[in-house]
Protein backbone atom coordinates (compact mmCIF):
# COMPACT_ATOMS: atom_id res chain seq x y z
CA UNK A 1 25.94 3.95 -2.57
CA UNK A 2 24.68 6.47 -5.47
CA UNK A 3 24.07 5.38 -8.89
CA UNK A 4 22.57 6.89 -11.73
CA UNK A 5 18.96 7.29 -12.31
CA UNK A 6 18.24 6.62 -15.96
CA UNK A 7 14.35 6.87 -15.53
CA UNK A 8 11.77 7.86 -13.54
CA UNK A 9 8.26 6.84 -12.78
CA UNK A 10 6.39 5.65 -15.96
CA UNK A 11 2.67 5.82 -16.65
CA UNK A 12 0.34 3.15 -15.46
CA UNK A 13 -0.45 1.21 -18.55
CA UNK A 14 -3.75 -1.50 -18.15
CA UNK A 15 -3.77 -4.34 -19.85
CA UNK A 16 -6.12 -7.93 -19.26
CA UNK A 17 -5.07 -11.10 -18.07
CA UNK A 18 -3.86 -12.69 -14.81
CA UNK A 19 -0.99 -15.27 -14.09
CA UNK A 20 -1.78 -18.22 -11.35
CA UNK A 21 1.58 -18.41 -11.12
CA UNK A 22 4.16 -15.41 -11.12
CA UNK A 23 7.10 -16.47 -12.95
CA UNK A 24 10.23 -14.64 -12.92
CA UNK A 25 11.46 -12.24 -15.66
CA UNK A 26 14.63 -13.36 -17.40
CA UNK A 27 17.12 -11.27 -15.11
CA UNK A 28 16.68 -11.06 -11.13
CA UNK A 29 20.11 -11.02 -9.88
CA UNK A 30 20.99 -8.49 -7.35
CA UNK A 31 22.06 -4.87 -9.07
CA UNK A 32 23.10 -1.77 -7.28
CA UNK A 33 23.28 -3.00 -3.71
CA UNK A 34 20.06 -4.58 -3.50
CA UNK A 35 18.45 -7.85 -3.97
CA UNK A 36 15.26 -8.15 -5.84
CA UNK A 37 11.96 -10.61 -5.77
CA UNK A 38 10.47 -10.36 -9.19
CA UNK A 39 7.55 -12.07 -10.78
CA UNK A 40 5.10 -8.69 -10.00
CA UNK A 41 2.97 -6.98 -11.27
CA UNK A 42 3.07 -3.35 -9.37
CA UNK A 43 3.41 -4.25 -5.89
CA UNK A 44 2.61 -1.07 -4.09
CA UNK A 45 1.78 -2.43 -0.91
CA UNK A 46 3.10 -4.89 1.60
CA UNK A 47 1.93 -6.46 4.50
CA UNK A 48 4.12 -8.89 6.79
CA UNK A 49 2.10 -12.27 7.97
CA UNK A 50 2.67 -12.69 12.08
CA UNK A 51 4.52 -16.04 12.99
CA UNK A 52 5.68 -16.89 9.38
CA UNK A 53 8.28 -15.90 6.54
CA UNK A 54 5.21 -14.79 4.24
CA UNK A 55 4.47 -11.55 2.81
CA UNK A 56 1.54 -10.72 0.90
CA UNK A 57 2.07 -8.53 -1.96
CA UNK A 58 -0.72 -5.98 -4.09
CA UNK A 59 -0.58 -5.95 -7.80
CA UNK A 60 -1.26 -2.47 -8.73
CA UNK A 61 0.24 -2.56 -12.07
CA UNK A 62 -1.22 -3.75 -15.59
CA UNK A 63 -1.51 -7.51 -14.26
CA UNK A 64 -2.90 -6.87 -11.14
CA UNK A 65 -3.57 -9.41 -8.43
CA UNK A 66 -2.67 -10.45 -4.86
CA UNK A 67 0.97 -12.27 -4.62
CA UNK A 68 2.48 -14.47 -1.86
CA UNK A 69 6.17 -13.58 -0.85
CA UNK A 70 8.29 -16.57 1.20
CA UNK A 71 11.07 -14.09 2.77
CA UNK A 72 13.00 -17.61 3.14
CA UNK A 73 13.67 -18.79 -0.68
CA UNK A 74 12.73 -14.80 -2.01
CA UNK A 75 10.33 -16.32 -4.51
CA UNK A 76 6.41 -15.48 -5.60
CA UNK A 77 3.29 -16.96 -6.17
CA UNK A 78 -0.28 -15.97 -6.79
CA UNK A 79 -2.53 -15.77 -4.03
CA UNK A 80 -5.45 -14.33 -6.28
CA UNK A 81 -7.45 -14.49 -8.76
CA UNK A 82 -7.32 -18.09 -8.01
CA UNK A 83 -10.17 -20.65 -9.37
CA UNK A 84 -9.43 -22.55 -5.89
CA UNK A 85 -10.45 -19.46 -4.00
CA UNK A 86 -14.02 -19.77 -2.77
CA UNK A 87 -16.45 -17.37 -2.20
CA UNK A 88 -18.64 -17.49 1.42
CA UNK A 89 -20.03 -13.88 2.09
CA UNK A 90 -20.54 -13.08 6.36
CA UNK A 91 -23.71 -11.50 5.36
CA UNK A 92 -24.15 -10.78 9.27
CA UNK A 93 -20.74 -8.29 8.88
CA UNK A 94 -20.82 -7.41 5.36
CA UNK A 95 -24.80 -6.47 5.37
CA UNK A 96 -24.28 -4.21 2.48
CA UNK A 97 -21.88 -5.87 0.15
CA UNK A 98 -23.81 -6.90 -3.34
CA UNK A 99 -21.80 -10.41 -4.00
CA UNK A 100 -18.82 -11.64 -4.59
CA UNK A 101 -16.28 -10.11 -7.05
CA UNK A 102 -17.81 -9.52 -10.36
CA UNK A 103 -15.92 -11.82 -13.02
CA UNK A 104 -14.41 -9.31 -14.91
CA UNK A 105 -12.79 -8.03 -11.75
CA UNK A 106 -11.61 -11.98 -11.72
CA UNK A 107 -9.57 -12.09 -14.90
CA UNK A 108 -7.41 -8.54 -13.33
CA UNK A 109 -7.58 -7.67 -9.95
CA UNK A 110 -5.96 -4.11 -10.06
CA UNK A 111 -5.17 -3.93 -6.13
CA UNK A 112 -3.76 -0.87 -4.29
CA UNK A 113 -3.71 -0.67 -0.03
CA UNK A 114 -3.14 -3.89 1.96
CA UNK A 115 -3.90 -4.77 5.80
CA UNK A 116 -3.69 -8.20 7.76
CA UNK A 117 -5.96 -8.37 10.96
CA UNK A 118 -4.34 -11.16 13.38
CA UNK A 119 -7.35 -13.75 14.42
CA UNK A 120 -6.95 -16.90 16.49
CA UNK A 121 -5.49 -20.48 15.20
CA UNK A 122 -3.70 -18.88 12.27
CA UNK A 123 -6.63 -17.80 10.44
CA UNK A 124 -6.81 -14.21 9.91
CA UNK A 125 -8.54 -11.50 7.63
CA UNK A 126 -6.86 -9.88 4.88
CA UNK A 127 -8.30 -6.27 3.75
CA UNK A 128 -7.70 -5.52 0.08
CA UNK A 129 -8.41 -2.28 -1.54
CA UNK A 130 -9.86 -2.96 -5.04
CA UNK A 131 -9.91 -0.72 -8.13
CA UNK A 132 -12.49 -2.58 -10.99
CA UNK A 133 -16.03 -2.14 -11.80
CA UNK A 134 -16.67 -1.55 -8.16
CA UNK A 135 -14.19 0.45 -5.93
CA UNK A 136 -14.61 -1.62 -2.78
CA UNK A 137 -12.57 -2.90 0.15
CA UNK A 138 -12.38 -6.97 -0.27
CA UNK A 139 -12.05 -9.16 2.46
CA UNK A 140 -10.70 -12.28 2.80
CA UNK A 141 -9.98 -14.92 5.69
CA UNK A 142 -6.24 -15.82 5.29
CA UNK A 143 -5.48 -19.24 6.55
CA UNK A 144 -1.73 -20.06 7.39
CA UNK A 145 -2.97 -23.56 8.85
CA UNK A 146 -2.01 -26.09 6.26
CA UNK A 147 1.29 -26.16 4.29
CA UNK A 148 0.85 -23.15 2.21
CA UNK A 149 -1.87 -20.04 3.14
CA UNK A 150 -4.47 -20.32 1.47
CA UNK A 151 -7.59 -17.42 0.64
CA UNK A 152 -11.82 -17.48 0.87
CA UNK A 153 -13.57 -14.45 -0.09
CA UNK A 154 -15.93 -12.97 2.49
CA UNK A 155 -17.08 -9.95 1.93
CA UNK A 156 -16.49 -6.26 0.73
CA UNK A 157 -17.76 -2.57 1.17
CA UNK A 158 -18.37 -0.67 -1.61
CA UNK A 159 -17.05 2.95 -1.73
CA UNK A 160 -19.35 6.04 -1.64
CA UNK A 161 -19.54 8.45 -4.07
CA UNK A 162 -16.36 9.31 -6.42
CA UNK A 163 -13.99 8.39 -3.66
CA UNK A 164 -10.51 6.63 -4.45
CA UNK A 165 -9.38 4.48 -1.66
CA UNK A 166 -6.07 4.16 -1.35
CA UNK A 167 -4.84 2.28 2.06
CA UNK A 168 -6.89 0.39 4.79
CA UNK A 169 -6.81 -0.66 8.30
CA UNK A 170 -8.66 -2.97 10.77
CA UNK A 171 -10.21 -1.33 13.95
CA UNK A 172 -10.16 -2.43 16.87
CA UNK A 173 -14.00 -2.76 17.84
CA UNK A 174 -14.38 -3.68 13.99
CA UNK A 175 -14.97 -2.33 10.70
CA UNK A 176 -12.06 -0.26 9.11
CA UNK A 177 -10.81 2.78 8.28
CA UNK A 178 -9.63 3.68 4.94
CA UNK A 179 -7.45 6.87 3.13
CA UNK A 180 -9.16 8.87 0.24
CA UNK A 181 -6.27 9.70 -2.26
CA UNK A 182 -7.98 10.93 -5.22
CA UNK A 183 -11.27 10.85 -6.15
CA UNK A 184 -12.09 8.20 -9.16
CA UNK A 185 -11.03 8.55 -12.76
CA UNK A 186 -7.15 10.55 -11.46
CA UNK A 187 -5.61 7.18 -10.82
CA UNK A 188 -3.53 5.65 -13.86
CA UNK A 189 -3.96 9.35 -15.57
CA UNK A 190 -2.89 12.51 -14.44
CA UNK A 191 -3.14 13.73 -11.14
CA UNK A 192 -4.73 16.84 -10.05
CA UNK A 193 -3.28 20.39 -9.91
CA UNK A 194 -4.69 20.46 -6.21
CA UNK A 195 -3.34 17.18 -5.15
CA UNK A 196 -0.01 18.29 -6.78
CA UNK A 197 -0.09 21.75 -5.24
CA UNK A 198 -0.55 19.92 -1.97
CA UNK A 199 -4.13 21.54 -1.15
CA UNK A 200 -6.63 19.28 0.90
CA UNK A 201 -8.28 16.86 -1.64
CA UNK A 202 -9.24 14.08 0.52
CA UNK A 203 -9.33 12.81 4.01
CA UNK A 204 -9.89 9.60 6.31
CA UNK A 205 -13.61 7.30 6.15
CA UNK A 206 -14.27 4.76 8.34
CA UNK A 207 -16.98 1.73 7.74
CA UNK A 208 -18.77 -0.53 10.03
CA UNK A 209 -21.66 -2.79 10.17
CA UNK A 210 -24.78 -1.56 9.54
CA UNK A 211 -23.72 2.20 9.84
CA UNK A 212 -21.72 1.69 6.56
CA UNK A 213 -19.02 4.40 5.76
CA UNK A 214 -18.52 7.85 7.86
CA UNK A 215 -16.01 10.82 7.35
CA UNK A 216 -14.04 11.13 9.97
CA UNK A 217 -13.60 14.28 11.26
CA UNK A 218 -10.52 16.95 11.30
CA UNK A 219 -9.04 14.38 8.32
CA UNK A 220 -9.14 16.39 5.45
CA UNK A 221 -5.63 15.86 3.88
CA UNK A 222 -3.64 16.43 0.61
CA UNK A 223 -3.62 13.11 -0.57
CA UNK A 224 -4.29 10.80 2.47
CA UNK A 225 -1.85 7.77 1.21
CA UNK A 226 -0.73 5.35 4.13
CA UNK A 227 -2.33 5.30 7.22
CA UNK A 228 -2.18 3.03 10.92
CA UNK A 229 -3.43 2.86 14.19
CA UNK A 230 -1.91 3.40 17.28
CA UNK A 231 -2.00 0.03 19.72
CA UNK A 232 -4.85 1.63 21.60
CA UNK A 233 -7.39 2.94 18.69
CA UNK A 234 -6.87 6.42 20.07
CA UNK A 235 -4.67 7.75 17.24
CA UNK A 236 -4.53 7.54 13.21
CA UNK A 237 -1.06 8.36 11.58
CA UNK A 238 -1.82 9.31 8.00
CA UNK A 239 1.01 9.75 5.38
CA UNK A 240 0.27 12.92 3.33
CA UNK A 241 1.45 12.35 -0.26
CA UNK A 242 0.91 16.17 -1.72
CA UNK A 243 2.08 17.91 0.69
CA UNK A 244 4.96 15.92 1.62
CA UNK A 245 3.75 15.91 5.36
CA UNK A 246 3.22 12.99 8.23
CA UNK A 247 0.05 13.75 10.82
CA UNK A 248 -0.87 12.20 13.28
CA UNK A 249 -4.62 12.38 14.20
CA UNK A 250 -7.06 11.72 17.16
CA UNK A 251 -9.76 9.21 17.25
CA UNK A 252 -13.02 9.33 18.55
CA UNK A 253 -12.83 12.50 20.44
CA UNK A 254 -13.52 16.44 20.20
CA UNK A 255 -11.98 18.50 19.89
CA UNK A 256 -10.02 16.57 17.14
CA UNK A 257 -6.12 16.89 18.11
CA UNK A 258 -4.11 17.42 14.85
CA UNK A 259 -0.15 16.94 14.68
CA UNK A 260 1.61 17.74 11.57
CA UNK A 261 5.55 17.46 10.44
CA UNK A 262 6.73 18.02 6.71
CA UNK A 263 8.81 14.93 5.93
CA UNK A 264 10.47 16.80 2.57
CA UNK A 265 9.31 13.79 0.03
CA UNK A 266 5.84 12.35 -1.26
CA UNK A 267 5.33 10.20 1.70
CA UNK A 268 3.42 6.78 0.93
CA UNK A 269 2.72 3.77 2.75
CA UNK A 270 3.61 3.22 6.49
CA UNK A 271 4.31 0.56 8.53
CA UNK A 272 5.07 -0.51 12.06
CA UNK A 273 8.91 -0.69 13.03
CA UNK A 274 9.94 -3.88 15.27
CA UNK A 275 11.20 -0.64 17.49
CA UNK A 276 8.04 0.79 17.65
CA UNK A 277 8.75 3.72 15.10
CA UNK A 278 7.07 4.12 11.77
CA UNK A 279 8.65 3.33 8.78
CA UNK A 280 7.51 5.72 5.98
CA UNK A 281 8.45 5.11 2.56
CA UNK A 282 7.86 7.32 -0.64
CA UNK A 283 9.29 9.01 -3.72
CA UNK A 284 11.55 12.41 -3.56
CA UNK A 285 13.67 14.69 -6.17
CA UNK A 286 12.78 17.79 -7.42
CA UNK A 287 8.80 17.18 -8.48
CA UNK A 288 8.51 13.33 -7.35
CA UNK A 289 5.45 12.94 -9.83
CA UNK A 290 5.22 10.46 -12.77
CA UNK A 291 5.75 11.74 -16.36
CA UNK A 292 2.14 12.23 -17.89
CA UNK A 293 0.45 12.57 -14.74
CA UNK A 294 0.19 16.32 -14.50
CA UNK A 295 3.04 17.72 -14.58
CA UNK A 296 6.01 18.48 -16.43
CA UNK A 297 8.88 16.62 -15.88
CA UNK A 298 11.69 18.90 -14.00
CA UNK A 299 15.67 18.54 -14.74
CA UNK A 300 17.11 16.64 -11.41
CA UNK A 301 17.80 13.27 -9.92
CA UNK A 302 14.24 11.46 -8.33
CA UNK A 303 14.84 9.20 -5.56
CA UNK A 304 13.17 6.31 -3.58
CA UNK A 305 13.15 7.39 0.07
CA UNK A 306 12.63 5.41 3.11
CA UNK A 307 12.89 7.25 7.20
CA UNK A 308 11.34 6.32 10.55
CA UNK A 309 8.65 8.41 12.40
CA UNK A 310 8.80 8.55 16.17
CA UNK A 311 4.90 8.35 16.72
CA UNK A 312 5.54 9.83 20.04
CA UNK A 313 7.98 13.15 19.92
CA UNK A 314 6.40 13.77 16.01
CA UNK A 315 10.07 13.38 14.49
CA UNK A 316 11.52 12.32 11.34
CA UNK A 317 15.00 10.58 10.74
CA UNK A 318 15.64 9.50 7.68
CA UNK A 319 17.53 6.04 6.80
CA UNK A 320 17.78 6.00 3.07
CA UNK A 321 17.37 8.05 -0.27
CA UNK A 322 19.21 6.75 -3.35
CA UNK A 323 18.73 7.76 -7.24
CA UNK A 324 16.35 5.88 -8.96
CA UNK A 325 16.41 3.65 -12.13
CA UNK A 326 15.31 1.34 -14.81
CA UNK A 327 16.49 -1.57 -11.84
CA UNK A 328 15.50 0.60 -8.81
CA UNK A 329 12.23 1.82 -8.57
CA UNK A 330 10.53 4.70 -6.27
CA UNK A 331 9.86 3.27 -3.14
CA UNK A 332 5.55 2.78 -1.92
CA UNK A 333 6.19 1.01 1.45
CA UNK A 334 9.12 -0.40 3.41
CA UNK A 335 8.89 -3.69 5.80
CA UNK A 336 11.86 -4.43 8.36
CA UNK A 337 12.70 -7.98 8.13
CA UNK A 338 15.87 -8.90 9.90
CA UNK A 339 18.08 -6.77 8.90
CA UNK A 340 16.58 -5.67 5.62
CA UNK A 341 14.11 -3.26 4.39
CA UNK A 342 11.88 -5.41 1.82
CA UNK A 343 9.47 -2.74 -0.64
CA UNK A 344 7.52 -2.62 -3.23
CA UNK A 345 6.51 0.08 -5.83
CA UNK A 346 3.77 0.98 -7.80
CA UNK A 347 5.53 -0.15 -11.20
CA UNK A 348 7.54 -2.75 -12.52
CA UNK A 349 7.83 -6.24 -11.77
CA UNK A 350 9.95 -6.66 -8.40
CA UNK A 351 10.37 -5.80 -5.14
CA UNK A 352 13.63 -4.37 -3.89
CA UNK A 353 15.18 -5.55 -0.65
CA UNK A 354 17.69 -2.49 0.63
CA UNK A 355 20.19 -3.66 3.40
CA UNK A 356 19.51 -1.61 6.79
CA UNK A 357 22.65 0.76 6.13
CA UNK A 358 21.51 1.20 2.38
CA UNK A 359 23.11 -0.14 -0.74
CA UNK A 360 26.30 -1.94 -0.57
CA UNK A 361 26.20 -2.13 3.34
């Protein structure tokens, strides 16, 4: 189904204060094809908890925070800022974290890139990328034991330099690897003419214990956005926002072995498929680049895109592109549920679930 778009993306406004509980805006009913969980605040990343109906929502937008999505009753709550979320730093992992989150990170907790590491008995570790008075990657242990998950703060790594993280993801030996978008100060303004051009601005870092964070090499990208891991460690596949490009990457061996396929659209978040494709989400149309962010807005019809990425053969099928709106927003980062693509965006105050066969199937 097309519909009309009557806006596109709008700027990132900040503004303080934090909900502990996400209530829903006055109208949620399903619109243009799609179903909608609101009570959000930005969520531009998603990440699916194993065994359960939960998702776990980022709050980049003015309110910020870390939400809690049950896929059963499509309703919200807030994970954090909590004041029943305690803080117990793994000083033997985190050696060079400074503390817990300062407390004016507390009040909004501006949150970008998501990933859930799997650990035994149901308790697991939850990577958050942070934008506040430190840029840092938060950890948490995620405990799906009792009735309802529940978070403890345990430790972070602090990014080096002017770099602007934008997605993360466990490693298998340990540590993480995450993207480097932009560097500092671009994000809620206006975007650079090189990241817009689609010239390398960025690439891939990884951090571990006591070595801290490394660059990893032959990852120099135009706007590294969403990145995973192949089930072996051997390969990263990193979602090029500016130059509207998928690659995939070797790990840990040289000569590096670079792959890389233009995908047509600014390419976001990805995500395992339960096929074992990628599912790429991200914005396309004519420019695909918020008003007041560096570039002049460009007569034609944005869209929210979501395709599949066949890690393998390095080929791109896409599965949905449809106008967007004031209801619809540009798409950040699709997650296969059944049969039903749930995403979030990095505006506005819902998620939008799309049917497999797109609006109105």
């Amino acid at each position: 189904m097309r519909f009309c778009a009557l806006a596109f993306l709008t700027s990132l406004l900040l503004a303080p204060g934090a909900r502990a509980q996400t209530p829903a805006p006055v109208n949620c009913n399903p619109a243009a094809g799609l179903r909608f969980v609101c009570g959000q605040s930005g969520p531009e990343d998603l990440v699916a908890v194993p065994g359960t109906a939960w998702l776990i929502a980022s709050g980049f937008g003015p309110e910020g925070g870390v939400n809690l999505i049950d896929t059963k009753t499509s309703s919200s709550s807030r994970l954090f800022p909590d004041p029943a979320v305690a803080d117990r730093l793994n000083r033997a992992t985190y050696d060079m974290c400074p503390g817990p989150i300062p407390a004016t990170d507390r009040t909004r907790f501006r949150t970008h890139g998501l990933y859930l590491k799997a650990g035994p008995n149901r308790v697991h570790t939850l990577y958050v990328v942070h934008h506040g008075s430190r840029e840092a990657i938060e950890v948490f242990e995620f405990d799906v034991r009792g009735q309802r998950p529940s978070l403890t703060w345990i430790g972070c790594a602090v990014a080096p330099g002017n770099i602007g993280l934008n997605s993360v993801i466990a490693l298998p030996e340990g540590g993480f690897a995450a993207t480097n978008f932009e560097p500092r100060g671009s994000l809620g303004g206006n975007l650079s003419e090189k990241l817009l051009s689609g010239q390398n601005n960025g690439e891939v870092w990884e951090w571990h214990t006591r070595t801290g964070w490394a660059k990893v090499p032959g990852s120099d990208t135009a706007g590294a956005n969403g990145i995973e891991l192949s089930a072996d460690g051997k390969w990263f596949y990193i979602s090029q926002w500016g130059n509207r490009s998928f690659m995939r990457l070797s790990r840990g061996v040289t000569p590096v072995t670079r792959d890389q396929i233009p995908l047509g659209f600014r390419v976001d978040n990805v995500r395992w498929a339960p096929d074992g494709t990628l599912l790429v989400a991200g914005q396309g149309g004519p420019d695909a680049v918020p008003p007041g962010r560096g570039q002049q807005d460009k007569p034609g019809v944005p869209t929210s895109v979501i395709g599949k990425v066949d890690p393998a053969t390095m080929t791109y099928r896409e599965l949905i592109s449809v106008p967007t709106s004031d209801i619809v927003s540009p798409a950040t980062v699709a997650i296969q549920i059944g049969n039903e693509y749930w995403t979030g965006t990095f505006r506005g105050d819902r998620l939008a679930i799309y049917p497999v066969g797109g609006p109105g199937k």
